[in-house]
N, C-alpha and C. Protein backbone atom coordinates (compact mmCIF):
# COMPACT_ATOMS: atom_id res chain seq x y z
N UNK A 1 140.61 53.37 176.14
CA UNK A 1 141.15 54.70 176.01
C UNK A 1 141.14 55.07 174.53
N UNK A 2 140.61 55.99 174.60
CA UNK A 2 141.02 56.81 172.62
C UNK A 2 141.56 57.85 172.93
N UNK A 3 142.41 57.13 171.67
CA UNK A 3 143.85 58.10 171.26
C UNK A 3 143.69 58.66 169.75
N UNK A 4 144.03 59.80 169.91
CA UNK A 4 144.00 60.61 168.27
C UNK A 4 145.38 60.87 168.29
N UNK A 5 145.74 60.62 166.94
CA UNK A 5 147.26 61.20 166.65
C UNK A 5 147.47 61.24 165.23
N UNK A 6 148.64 61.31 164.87
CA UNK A 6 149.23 60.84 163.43
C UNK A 6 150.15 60.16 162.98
N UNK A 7 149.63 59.34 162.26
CA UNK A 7 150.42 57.92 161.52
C UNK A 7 150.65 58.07 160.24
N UNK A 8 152.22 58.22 159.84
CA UNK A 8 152.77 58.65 158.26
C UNK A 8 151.61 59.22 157.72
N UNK A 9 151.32 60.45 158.62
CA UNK A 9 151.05 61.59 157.80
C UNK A 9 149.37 61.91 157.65
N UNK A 10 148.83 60.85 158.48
CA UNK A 10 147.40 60.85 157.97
C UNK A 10 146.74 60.77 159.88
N UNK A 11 145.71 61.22 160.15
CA UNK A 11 144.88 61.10 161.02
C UNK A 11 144.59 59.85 161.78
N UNK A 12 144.36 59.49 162.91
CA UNK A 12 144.30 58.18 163.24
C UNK A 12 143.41 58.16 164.98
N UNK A 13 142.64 57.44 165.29
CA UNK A 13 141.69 57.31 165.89
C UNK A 13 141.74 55.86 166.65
N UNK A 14 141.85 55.71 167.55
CA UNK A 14 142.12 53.84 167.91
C UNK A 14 141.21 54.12 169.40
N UNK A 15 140.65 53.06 169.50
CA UNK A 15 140.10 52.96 171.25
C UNK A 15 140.85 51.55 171.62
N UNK A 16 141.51 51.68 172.49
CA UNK A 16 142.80 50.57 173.06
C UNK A 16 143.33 50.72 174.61
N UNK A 17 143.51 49.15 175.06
CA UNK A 17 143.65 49.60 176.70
C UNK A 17 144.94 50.38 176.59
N UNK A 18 145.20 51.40 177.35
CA UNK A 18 145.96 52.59 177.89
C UNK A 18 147.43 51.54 178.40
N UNK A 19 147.36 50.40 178.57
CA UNK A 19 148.82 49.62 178.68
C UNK A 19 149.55 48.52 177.74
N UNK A 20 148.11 48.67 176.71
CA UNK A 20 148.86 48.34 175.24
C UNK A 20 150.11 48.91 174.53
N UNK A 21 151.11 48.31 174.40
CA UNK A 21 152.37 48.74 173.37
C UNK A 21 152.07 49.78 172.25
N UNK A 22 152.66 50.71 172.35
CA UNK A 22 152.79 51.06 170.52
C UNK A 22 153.08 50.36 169.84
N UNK A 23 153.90 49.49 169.88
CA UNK A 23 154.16 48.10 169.03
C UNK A 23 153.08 47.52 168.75
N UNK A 24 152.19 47.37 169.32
CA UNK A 24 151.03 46.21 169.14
C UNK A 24 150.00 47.05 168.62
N UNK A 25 150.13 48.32 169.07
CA UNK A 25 148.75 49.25 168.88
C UNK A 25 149.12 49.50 166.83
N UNK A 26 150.22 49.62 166.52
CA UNK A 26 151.12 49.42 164.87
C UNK A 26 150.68 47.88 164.59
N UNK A 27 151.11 47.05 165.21
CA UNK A 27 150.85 45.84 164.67
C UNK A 27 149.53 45.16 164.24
N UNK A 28 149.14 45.04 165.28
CA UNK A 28 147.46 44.58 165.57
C UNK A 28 146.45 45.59 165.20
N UNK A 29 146.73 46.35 165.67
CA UNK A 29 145.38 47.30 165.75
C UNK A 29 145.38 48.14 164.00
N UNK A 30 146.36 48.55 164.09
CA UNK A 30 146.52 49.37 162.22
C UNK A 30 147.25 48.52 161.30
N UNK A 31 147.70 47.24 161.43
CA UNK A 31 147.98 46.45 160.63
C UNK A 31 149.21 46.76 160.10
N UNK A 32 150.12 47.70 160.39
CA UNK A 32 151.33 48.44 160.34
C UNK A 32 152.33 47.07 160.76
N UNK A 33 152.57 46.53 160.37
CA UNK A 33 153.34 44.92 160.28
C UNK A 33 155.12 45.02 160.03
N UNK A 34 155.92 46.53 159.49
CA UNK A 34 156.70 46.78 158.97
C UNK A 34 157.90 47.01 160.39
N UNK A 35 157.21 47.28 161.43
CA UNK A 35 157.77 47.61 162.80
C UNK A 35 157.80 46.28 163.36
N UNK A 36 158.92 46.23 163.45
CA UNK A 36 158.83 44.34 164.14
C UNK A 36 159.73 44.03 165.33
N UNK A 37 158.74 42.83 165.92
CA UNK A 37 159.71 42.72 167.83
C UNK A 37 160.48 41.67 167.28
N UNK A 38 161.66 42.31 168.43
CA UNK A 38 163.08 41.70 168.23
C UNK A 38 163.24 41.00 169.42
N UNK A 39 163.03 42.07 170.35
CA UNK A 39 163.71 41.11 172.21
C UNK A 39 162.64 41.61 172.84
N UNK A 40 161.20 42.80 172.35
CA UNK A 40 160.16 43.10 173.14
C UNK A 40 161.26 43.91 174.69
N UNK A 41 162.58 44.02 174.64
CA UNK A 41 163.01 45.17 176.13
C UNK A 41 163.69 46.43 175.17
N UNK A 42 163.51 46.62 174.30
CA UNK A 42 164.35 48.06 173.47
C UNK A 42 165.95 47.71 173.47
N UNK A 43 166.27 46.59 173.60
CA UNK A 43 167.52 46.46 173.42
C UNK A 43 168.51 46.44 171.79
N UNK A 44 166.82 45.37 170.73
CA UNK A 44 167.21 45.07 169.27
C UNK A 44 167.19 46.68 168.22
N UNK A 45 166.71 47.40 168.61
CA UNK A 45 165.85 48.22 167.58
C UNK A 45 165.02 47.93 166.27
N UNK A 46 164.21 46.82 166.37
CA UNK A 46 163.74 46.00 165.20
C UNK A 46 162.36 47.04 165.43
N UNK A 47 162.00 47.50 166.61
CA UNK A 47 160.89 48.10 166.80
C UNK A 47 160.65 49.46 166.32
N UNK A 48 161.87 49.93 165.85
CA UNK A 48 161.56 51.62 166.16
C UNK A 48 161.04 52.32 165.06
N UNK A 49 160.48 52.93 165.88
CA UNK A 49 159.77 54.03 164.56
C UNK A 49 160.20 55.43 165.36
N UNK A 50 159.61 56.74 164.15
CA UNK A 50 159.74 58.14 164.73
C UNK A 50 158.69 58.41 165.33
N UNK A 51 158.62 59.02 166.68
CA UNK A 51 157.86 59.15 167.41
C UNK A 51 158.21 60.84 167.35
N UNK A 52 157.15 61.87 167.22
CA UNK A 52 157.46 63.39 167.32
C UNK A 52 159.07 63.68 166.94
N UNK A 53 159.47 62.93 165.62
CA UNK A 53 160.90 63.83 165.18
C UNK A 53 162.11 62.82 165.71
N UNK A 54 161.45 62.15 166.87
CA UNK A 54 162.74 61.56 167.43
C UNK A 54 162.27 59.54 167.18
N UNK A 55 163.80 59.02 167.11
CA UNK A 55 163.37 57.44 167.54
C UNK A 55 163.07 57.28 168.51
N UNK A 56 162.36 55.69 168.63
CA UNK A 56 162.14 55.78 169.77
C UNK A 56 161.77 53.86 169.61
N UNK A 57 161.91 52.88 170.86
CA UNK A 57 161.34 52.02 170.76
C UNK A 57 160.64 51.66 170.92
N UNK A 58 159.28 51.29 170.48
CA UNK A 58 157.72 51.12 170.02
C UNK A 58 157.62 50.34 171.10
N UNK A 59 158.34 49.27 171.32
CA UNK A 59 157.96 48.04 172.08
C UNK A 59 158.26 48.43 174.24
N UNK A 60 158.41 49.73 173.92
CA UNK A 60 159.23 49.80 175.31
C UNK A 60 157.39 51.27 176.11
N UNK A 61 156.82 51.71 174.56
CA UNK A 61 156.03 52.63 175.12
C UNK A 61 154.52 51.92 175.14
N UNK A 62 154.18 52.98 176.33
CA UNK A 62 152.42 52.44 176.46
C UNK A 62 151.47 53.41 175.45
N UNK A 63 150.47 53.16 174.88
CA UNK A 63 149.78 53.70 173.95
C UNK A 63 149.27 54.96 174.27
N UNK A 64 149.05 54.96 175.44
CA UNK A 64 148.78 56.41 175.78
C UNK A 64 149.83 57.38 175.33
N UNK A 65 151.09 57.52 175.17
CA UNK A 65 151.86 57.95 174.54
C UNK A 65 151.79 58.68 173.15
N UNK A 66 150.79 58.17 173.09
CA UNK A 66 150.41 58.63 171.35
C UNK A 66 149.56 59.16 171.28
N UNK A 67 148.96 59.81 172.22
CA UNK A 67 148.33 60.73 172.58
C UNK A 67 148.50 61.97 172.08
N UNK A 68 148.30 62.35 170.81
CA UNK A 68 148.73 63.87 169.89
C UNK A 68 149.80 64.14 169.32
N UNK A 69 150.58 62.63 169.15
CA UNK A 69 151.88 62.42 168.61
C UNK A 69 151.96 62.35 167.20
N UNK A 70 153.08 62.38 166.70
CA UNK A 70 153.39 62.58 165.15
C UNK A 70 154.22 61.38 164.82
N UNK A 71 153.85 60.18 164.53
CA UNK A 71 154.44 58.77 164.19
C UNK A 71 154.72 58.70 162.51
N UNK A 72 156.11 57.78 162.54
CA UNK A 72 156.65 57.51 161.23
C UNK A 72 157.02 56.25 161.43
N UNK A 73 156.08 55.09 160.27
CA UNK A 73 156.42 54.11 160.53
C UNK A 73 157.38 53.81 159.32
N UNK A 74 157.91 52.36 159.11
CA UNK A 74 158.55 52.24 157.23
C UNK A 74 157.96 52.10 156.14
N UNK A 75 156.43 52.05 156.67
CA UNK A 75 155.23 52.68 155.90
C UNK A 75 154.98 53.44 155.13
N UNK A 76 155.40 54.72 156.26
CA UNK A 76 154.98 56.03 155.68
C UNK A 76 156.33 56.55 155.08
N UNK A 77 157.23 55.90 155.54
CA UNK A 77 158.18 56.53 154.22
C UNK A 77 158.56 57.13 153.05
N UNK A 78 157.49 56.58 152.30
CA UNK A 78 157.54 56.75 150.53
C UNK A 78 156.39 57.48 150.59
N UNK A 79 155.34 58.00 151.49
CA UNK A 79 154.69 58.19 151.16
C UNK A 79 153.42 58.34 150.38
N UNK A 80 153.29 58.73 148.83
CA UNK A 80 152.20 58.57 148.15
C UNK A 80 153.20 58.22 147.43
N UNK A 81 154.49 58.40 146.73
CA UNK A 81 155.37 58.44 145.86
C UNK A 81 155.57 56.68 145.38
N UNK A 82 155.46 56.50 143.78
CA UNK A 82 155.72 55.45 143.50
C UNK A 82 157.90 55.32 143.48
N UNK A 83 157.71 54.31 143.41
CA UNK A 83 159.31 54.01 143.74
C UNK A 83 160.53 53.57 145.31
N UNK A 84 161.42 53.62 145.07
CA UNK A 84 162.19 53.53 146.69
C UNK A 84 162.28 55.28 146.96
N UNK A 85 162.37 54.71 148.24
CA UNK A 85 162.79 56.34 148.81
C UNK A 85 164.41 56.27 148.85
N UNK A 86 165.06 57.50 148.41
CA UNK A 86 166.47 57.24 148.68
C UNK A 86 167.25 56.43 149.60
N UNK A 87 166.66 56.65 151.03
CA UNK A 87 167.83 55.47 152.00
C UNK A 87 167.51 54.32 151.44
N UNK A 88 166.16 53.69 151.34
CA UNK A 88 165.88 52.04 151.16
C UNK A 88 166.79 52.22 149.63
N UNK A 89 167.07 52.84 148.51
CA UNK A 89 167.47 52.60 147.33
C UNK A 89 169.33 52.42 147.89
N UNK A 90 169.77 53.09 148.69
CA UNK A 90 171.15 53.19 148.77
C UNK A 90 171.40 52.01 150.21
N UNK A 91 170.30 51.69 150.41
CA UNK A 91 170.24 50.53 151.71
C UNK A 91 170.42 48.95 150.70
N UNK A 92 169.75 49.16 149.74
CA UNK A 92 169.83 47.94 148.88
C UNK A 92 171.11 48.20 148.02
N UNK A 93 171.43 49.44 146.92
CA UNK A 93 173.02 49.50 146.46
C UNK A 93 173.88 49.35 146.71
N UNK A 94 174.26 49.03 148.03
CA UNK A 94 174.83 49.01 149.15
C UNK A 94 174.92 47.92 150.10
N UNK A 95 174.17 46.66 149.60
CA UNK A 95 173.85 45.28 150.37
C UNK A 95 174.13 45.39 151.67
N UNK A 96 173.29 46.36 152.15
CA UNK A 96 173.46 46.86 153.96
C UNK A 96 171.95 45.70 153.99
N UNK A 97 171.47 44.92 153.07
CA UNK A 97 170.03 44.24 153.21
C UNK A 97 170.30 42.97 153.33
N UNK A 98 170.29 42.01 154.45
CA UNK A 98 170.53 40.57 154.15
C UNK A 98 169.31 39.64 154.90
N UNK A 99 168.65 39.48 156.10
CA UNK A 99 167.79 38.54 156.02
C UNK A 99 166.47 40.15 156.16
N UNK A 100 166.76 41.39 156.85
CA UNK A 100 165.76 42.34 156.36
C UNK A 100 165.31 42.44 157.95
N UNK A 101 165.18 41.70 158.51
CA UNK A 101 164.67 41.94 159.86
C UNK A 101 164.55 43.44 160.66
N UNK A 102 166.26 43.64 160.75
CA UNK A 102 166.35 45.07 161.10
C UNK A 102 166.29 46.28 160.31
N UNK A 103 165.92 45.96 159.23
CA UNK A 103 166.38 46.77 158.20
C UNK A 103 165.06 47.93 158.39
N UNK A 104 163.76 47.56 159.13
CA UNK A 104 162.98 48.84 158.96
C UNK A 104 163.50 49.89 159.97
N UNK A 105 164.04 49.32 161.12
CA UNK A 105 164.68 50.23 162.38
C UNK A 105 165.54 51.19 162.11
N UNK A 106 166.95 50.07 161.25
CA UNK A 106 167.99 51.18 160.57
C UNK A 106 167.47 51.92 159.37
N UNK A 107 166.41 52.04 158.77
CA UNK A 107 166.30 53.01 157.40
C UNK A 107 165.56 53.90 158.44
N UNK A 108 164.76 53.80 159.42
CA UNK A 108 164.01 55.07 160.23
C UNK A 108 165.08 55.80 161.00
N UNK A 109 165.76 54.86 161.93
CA UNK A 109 167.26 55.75 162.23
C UNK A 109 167.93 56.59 161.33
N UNK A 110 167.62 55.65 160.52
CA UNK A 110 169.25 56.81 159.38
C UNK A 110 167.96 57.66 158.81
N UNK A 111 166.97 57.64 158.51
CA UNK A 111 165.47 59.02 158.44
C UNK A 111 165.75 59.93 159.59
N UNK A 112 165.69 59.71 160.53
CA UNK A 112 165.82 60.40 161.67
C UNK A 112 166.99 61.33 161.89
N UNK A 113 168.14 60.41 161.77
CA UNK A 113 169.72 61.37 161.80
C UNK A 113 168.95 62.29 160.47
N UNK A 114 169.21 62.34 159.09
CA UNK A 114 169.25 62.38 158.23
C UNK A 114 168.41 64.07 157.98
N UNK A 115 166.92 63.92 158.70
CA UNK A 115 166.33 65.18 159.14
C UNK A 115 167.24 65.75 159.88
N UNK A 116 167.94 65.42 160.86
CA UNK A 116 168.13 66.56 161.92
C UNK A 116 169.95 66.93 161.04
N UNK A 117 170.15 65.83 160.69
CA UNK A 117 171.45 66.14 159.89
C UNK A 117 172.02 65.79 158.58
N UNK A 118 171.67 66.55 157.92
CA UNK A 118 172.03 65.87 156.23
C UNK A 118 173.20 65.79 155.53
N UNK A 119 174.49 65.79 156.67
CA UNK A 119 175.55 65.66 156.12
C UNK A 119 176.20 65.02 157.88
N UNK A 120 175.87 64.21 157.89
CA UNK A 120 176.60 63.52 159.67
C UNK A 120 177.94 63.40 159.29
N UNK A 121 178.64 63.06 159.82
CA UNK A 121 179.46 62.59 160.33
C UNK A 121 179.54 61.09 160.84
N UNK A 122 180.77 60.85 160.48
CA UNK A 122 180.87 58.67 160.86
C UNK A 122 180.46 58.98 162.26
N UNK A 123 180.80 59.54 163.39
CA UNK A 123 180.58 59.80 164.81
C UNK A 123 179.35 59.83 164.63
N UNK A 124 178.75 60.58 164.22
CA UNK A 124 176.73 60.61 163.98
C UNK A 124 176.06 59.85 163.78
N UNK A 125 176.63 59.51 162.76
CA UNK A 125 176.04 58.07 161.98
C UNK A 125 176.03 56.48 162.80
N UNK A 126 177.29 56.62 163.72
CA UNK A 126 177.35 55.76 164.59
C UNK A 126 176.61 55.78 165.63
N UNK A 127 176.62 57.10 165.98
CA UNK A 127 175.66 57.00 167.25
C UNK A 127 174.34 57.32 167.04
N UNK A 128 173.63 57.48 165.76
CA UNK A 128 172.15 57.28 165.42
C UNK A 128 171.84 55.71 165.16
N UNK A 129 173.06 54.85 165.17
CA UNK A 129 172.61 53.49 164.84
C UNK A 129 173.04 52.60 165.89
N UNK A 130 173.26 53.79 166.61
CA UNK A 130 173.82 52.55 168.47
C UNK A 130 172.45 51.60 168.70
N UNK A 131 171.64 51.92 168.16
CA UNK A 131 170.69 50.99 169.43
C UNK A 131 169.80 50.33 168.12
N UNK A 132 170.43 50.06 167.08
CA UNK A 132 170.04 48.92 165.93
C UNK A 132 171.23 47.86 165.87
N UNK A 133 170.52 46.94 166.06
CA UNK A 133 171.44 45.89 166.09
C UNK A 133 171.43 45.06 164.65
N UNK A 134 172.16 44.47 163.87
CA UNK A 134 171.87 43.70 162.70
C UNK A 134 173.32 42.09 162.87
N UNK A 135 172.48 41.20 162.74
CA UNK A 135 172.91 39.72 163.08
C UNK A 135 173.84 39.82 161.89
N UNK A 136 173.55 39.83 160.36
CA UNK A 136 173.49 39.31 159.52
C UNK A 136 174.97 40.37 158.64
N UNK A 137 174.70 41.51 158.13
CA UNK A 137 175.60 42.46 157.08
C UNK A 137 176.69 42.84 157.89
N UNK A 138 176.95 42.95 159.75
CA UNK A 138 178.04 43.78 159.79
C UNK A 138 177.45 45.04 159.52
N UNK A 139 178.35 46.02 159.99
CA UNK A 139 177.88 47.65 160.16
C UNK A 139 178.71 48.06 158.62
N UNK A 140 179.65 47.73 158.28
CA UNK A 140 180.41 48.73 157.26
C UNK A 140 179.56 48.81 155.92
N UNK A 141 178.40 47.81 155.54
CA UNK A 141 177.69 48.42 153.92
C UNK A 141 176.42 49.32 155.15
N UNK A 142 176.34 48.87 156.16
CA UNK A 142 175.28 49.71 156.59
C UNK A 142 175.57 51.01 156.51
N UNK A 143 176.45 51.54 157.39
CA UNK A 143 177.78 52.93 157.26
C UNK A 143 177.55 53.60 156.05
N UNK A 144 177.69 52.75 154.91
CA UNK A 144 178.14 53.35 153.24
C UNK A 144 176.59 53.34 153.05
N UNK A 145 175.56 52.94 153.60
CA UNK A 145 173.92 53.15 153.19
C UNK A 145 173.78 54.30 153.75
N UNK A 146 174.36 54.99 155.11
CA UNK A 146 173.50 56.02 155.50
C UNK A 146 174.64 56.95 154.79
N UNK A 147 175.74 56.57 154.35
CA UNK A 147 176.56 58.10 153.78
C UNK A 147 176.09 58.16 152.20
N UNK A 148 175.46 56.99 151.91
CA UNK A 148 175.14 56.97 150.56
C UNK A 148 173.50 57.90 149.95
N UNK A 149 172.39 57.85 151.00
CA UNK A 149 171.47 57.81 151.76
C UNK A 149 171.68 59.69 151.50
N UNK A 150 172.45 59.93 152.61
CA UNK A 150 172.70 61.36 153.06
C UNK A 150 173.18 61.77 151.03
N UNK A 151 173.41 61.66 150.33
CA UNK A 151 174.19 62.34 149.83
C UNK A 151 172.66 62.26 148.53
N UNK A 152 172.30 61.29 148.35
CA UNK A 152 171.40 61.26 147.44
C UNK A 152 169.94 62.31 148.18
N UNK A 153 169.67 62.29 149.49
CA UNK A 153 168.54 63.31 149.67
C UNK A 153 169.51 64.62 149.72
N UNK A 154 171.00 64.86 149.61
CA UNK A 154 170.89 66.40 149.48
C UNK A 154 170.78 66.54 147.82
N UNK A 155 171.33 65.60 147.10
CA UNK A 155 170.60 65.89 145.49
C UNK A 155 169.22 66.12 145.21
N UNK A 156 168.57 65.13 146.02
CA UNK A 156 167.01 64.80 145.57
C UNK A 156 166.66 66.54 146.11
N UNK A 157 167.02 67.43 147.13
CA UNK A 157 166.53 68.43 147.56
C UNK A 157 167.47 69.38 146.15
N UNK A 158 168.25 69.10 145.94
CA UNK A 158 168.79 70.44 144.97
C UNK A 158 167.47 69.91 143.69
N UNK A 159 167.68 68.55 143.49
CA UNK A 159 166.64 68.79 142.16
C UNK A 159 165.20 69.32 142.17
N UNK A 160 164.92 68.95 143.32
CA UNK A 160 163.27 69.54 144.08
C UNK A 160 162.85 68.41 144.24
N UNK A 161 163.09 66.83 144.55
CA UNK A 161 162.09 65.71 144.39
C UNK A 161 162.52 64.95 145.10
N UNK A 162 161.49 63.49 145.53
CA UNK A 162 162.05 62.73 146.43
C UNK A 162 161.23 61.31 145.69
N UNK A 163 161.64 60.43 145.63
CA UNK A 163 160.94 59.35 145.76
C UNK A 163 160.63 58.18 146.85
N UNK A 164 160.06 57.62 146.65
CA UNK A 164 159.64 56.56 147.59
C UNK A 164 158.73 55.51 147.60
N UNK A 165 158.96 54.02 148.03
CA UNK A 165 158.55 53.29 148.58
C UNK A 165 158.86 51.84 148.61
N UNK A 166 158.47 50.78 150.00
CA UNK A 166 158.80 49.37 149.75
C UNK A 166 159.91 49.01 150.36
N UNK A 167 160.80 48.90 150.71
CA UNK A 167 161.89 48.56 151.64
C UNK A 167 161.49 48.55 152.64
N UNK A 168 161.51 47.59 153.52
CA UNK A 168 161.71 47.01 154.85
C UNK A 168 159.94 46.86 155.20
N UNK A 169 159.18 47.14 154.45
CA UNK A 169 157.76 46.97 155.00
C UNK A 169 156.92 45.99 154.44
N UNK A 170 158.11 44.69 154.34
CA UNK A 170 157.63 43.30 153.96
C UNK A 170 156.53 42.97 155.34
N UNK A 171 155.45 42.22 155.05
CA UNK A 171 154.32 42.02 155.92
C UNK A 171 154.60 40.11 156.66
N UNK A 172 154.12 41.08 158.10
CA UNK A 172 154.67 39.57 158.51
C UNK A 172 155.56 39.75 159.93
């Protein structure tokens, strides 16, 4: 099956069986290594990326899915931009970072809230990170990453700029 879509921002072309994972079709196929399986049933959120605006777990969809879709992996985060992107900078100020595993799921979650809401609420914030699980930090520096997160992209938008890159898209 070929699938055309978009991957952080750029054009993308794959011929892949139609019951291949998005997970695998990121992993294997585009070398996108930054999205990583946790329990393979959508239970960890180690998998998720933005799928058209929304999360979603990579490991739970079939590739056909991506079929004219608009994907954000922890890749495409930073974009072209040298540097961290604000959440990964206030994800690390914030030692919400300890063995890193989950850490690409929760910086795309808190991307995700973050577009649709740039000033959440603890209620928001909680329930954009219901379905990331982390073994290691505990939720409360995570909490202070996405309020930390939120407050530095409404500066980065008053100054006009954003930076980015490198957090959570250790290879492997």
């Amino acid at each position: 099956m070929v699938i055309h879509f978009t991957c952080n921002g750029k054009p993308v072309t794959v011929d892949v069986d139609g019951d291949m994972r998005v997970l695998d079709v990121l992993r294997d196929v585009l070398d996108l290594t930054g999205t990583k399986e946790g329990c393979g049933e959508g239970e960890c959120g180690a998998c998720t990326i933005i799928l058209n605006g929304k999360t979603v777990n990579s490991c739970l969809l079939y590739a056909g899915k991506l079929q004219g879709a608009v994907v954000e992996t922890i890749e495409g985060l930073s974009g072209d931009s040298a540097g961290l992107h604000p959440i990964q900078e206030s994800f690390l100020e914030e030692g919400a970072v300890q063995c890193g595993f989950c850490t690409p799921g929760m910086v795309l979650s808190t991307k995700a809230l973050l577009d649709r809401h740039p000033d959440p609420s603890i209620k928001e914030i909680e329930t954009a990170l219901s379905g990331n699980f982390c073994r290691c930090t505990g939720y409360g520096k995570i909490m202070k990453a996405v309020v930390s997160s939120a407050e530095k992209l409404r500066d980065s938008r008053e100054d006009g700029h954003q930076s980015g890159t490198g957090l959570g898209v250790k290879r492997g």
